[in-house]
N, C-alpha and C. Protein backbone atom coordinates (compact mmCIF):
# COMPACT_ATOMS: atom_id res chain seq x y z
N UNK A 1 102.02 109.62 94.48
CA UNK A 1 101.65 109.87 95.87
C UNK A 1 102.92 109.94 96.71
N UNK A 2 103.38 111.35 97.49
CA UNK A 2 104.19 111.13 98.30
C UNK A 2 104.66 110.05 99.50
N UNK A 3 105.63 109.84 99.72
CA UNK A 3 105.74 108.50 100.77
C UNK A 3 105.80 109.05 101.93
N UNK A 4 105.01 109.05 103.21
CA UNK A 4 104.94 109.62 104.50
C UNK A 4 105.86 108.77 105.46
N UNK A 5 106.33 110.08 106.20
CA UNK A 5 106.86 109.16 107.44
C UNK A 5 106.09 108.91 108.40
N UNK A 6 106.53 107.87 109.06
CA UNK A 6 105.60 107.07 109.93
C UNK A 6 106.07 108.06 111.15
N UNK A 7 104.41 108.18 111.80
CA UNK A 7 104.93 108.59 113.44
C UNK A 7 105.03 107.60 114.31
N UNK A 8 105.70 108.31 115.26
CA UNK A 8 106.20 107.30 116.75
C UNK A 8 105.89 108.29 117.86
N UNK A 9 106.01 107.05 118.79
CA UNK A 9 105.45 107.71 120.30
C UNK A 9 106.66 109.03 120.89
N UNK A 10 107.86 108.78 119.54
CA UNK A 10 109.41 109.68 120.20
C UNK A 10 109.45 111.17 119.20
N UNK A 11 108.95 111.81 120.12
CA UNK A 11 109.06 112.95 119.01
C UNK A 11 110.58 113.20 118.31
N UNK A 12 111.47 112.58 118.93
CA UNK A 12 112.51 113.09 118.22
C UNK A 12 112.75 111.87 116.95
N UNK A 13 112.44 111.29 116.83
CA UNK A 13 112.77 110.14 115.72
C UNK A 13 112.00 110.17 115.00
N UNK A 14 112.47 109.90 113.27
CA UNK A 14 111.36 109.77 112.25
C UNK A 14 111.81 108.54 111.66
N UNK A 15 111.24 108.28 110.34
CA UNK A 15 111.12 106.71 110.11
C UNK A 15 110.74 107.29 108.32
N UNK A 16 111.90 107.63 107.81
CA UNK A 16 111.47 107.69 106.29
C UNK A 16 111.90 106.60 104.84
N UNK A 17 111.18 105.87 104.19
CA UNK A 17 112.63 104.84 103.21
C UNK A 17 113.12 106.02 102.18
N UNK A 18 113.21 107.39 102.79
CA UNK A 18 113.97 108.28 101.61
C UNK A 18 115.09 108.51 102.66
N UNK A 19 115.28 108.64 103.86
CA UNK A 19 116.26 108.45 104.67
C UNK A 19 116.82 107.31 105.19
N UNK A 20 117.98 106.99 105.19
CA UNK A 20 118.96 106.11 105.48
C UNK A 20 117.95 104.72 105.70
N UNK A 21 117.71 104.42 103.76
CA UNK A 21 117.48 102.97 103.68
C UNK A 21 115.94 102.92 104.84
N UNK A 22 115.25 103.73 105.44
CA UNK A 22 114.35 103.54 106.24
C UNK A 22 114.48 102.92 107.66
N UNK A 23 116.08 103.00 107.80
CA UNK A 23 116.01 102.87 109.41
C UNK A 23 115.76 104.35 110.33
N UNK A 24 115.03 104.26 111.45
CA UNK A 24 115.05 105.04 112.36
C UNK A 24 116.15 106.32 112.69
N UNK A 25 115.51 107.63 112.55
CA UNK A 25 116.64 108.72 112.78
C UNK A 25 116.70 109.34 113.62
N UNK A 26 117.13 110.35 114.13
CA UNK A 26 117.04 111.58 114.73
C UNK A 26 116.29 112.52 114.17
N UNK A 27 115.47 112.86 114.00
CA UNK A 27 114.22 113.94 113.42
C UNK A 27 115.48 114.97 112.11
N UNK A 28 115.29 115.05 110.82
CA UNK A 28 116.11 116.10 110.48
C UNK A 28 117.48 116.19 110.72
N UNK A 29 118.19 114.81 110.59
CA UNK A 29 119.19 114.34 110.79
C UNK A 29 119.18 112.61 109.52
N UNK A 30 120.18 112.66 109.69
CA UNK A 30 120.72 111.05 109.28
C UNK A 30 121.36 110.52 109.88
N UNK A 31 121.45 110.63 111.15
CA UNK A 31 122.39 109.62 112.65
C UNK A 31 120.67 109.15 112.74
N UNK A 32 121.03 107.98 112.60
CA UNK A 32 120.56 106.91 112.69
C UNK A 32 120.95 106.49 114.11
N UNK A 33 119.04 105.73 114.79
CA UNK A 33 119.21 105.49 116.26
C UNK A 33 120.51 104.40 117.04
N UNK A 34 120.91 103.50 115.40
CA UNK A 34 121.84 102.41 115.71
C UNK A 34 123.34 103.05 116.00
N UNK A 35 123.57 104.16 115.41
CA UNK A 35 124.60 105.09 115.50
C UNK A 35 124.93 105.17 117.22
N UNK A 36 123.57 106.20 117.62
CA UNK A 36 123.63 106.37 118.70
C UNK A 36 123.98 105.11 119.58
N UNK A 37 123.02 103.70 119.35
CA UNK A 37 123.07 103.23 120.44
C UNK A 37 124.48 102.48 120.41
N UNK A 38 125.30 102.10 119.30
CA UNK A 38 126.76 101.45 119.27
C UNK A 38 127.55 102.71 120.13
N UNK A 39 127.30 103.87 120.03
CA UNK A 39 128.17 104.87 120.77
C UNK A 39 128.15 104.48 122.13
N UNK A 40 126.64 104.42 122.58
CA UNK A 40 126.29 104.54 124.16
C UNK A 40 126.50 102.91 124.68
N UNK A 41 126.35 101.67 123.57
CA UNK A 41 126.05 100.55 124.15
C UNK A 41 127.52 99.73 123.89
N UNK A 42 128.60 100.41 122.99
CA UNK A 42 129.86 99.50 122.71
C UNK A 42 131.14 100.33 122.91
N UNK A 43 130.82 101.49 122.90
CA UNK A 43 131.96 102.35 122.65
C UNK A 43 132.31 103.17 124.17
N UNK A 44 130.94 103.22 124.89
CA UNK A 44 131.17 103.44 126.64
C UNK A 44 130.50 105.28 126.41
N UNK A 45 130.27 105.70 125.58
CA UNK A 45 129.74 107.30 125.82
C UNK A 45 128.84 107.08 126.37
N UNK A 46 129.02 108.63 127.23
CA UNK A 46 128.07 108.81 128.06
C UNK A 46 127.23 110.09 126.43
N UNK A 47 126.10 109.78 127.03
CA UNK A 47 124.70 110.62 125.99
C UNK A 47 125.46 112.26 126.17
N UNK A 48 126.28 113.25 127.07
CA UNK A 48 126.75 114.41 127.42
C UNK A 48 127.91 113.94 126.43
N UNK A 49 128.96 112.50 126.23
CA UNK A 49 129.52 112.81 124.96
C UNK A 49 129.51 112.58 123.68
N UNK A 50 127.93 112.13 123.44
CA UNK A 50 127.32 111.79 122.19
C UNK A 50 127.38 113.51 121.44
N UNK A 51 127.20 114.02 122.70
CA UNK A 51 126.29 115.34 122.41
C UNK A 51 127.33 116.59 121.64
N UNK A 52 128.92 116.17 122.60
CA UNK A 52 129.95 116.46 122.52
C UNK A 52 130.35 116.39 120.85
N UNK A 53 130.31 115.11 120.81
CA UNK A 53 131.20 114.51 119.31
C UNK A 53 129.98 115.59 117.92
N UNK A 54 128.53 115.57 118.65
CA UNK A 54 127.55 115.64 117.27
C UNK A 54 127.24 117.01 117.86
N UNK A 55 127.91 117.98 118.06
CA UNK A 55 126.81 119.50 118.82
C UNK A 55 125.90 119.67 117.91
N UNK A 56 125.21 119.58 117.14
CA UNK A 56 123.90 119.85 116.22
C UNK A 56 122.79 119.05 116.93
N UNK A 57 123.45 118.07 117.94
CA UNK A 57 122.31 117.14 118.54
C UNK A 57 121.63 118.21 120.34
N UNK A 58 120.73 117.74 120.10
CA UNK A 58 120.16 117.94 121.57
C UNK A 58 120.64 116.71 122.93
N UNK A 59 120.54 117.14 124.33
CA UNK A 59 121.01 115.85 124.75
C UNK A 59 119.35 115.19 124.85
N UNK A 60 118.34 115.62 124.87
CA UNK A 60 116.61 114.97 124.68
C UNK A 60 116.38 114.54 123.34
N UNK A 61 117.51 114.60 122.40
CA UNK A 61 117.39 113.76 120.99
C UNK A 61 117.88 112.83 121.84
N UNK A 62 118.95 113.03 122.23
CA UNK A 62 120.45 111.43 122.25
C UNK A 62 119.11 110.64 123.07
N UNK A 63 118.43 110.85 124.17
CA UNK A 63 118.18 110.37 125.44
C UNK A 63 116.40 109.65 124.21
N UNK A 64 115.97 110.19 123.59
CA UNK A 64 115.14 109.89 123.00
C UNK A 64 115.82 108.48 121.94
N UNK A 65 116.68 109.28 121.26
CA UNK A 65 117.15 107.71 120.31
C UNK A 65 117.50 106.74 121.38
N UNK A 66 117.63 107.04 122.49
CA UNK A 66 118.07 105.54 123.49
C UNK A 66 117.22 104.93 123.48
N UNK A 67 116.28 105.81 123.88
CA UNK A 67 114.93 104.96 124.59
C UNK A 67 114.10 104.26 123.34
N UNK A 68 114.10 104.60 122.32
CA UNK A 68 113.84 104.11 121.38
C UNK A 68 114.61 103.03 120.51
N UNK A 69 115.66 102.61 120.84
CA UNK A 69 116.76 101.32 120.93
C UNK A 69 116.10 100.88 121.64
N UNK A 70 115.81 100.90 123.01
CA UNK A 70 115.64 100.11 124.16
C UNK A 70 114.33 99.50 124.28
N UNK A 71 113.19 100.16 123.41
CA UNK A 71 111.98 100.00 123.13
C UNK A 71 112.19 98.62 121.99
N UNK A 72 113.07 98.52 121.27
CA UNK A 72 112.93 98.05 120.07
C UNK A 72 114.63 96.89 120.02
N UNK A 73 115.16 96.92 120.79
CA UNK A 73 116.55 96.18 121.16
C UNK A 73 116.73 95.06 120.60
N UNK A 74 115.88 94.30 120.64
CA UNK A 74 115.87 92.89 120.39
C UNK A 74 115.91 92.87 118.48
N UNK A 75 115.44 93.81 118.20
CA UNK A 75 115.44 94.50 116.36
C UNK A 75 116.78 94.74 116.06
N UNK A 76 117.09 95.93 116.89
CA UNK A 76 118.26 96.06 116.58
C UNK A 76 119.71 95.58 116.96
N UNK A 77 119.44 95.16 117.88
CA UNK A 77 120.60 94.43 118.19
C UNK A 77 120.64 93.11 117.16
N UNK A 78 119.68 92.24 116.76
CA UNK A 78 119.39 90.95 115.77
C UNK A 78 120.52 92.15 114.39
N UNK A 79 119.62 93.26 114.12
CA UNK A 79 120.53 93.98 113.03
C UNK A 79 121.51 93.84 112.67
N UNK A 80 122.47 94.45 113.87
CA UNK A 80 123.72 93.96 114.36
C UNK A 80 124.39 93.42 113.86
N UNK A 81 124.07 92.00 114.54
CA UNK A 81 124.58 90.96 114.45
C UNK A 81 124.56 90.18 113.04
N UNK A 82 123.50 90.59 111.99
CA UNK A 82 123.19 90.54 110.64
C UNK A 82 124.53 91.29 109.73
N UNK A 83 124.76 93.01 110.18
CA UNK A 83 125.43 93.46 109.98
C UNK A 83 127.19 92.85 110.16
N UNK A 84 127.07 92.44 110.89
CA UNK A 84 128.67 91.89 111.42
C UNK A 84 129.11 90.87 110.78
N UNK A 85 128.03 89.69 110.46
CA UNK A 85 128.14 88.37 110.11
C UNK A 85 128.31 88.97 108.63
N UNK A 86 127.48 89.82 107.71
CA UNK A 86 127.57 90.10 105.96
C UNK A 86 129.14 90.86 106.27
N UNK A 87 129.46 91.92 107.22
CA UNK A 87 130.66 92.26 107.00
C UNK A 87 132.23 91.12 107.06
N UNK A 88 132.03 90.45 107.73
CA UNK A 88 133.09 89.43 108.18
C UNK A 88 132.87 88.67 106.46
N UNK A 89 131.34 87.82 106.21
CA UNK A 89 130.97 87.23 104.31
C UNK A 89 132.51 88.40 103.95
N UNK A 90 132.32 89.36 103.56
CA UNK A 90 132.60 89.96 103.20
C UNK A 90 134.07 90.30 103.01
N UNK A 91 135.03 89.84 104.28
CA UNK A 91 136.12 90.11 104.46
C UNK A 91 136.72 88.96 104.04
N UNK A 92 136.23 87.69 104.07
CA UNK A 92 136.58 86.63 103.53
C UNK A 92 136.41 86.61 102.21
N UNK A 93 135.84 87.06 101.07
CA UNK A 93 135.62 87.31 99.70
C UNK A 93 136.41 87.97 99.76
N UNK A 94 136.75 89.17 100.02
CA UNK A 94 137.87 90.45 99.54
C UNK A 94 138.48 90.71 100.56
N UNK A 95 139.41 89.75 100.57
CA UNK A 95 140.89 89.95 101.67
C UNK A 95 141.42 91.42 101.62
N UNK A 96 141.85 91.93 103.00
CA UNK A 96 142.56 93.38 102.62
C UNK A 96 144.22 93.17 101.51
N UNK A 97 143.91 93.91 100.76
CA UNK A 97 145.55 94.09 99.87
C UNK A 97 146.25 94.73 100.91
N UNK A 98 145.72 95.63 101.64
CA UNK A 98 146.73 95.98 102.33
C UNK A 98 147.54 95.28 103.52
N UNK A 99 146.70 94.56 104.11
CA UNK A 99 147.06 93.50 105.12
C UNK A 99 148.39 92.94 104.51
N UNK A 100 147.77 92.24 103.21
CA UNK A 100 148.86 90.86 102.35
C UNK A 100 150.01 91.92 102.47
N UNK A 101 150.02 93.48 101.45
CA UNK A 101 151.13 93.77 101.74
C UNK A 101 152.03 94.42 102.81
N UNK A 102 151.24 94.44 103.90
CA UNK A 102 151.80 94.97 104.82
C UNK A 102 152.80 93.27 105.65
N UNK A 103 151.95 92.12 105.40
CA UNK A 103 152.52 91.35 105.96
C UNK A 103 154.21 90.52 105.22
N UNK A 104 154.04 91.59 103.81
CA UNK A 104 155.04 90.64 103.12
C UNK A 104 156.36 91.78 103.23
């Protein structure tokens, strides 16, 4: 039995686990809504230079994956912060070689 994607109230976002691990996308894309929102929510773009960096995007995708962060924030932002904490695990297990030799 094929695996369906789930609909949402955002026409531009789909929701497949054959796309990126089953987080939230851009319809026919793999920018993922967390993509977008670290651009718009850490990095200072404005959605006109989301649109800039990705021209394959619409600016009513970008403005859709927002609103759909913003619907769901408290998810993804927790993500995040999941994400940051396994990356840091992570940096402490496997020190950069390059660091050591850059520092010696």
């Amino acid at each position: 039995m094929p695996v369906a994607e789930r609909k949402s109230k955002h026409p531009y976002i789909s929701i497949s686990p054959k796309i990126s691990r089953g987080q939230p996308v851009i319809s026919r894309t793999r920018i993922t809504v967390m993509e977008i929102a670290i651009r718009y929510e850490l990095l200072g773009w404005s959605a006109d230079k989301i649109v800039d960096e990705y021209p394959h995007l619409k600016l009513e995708q970008v403005h859709d994956a927002l609103s759909y962060y913003y619907e769901h924030k408290e998810m993804f932002d927790q993500k995040y912060r999941d994400d940051q904490y396994f990356i840091s695990e992570l940096k402490k297990q496997y020190p950069s070689k390059l660091k050591a030799k850059l520092k010696s």
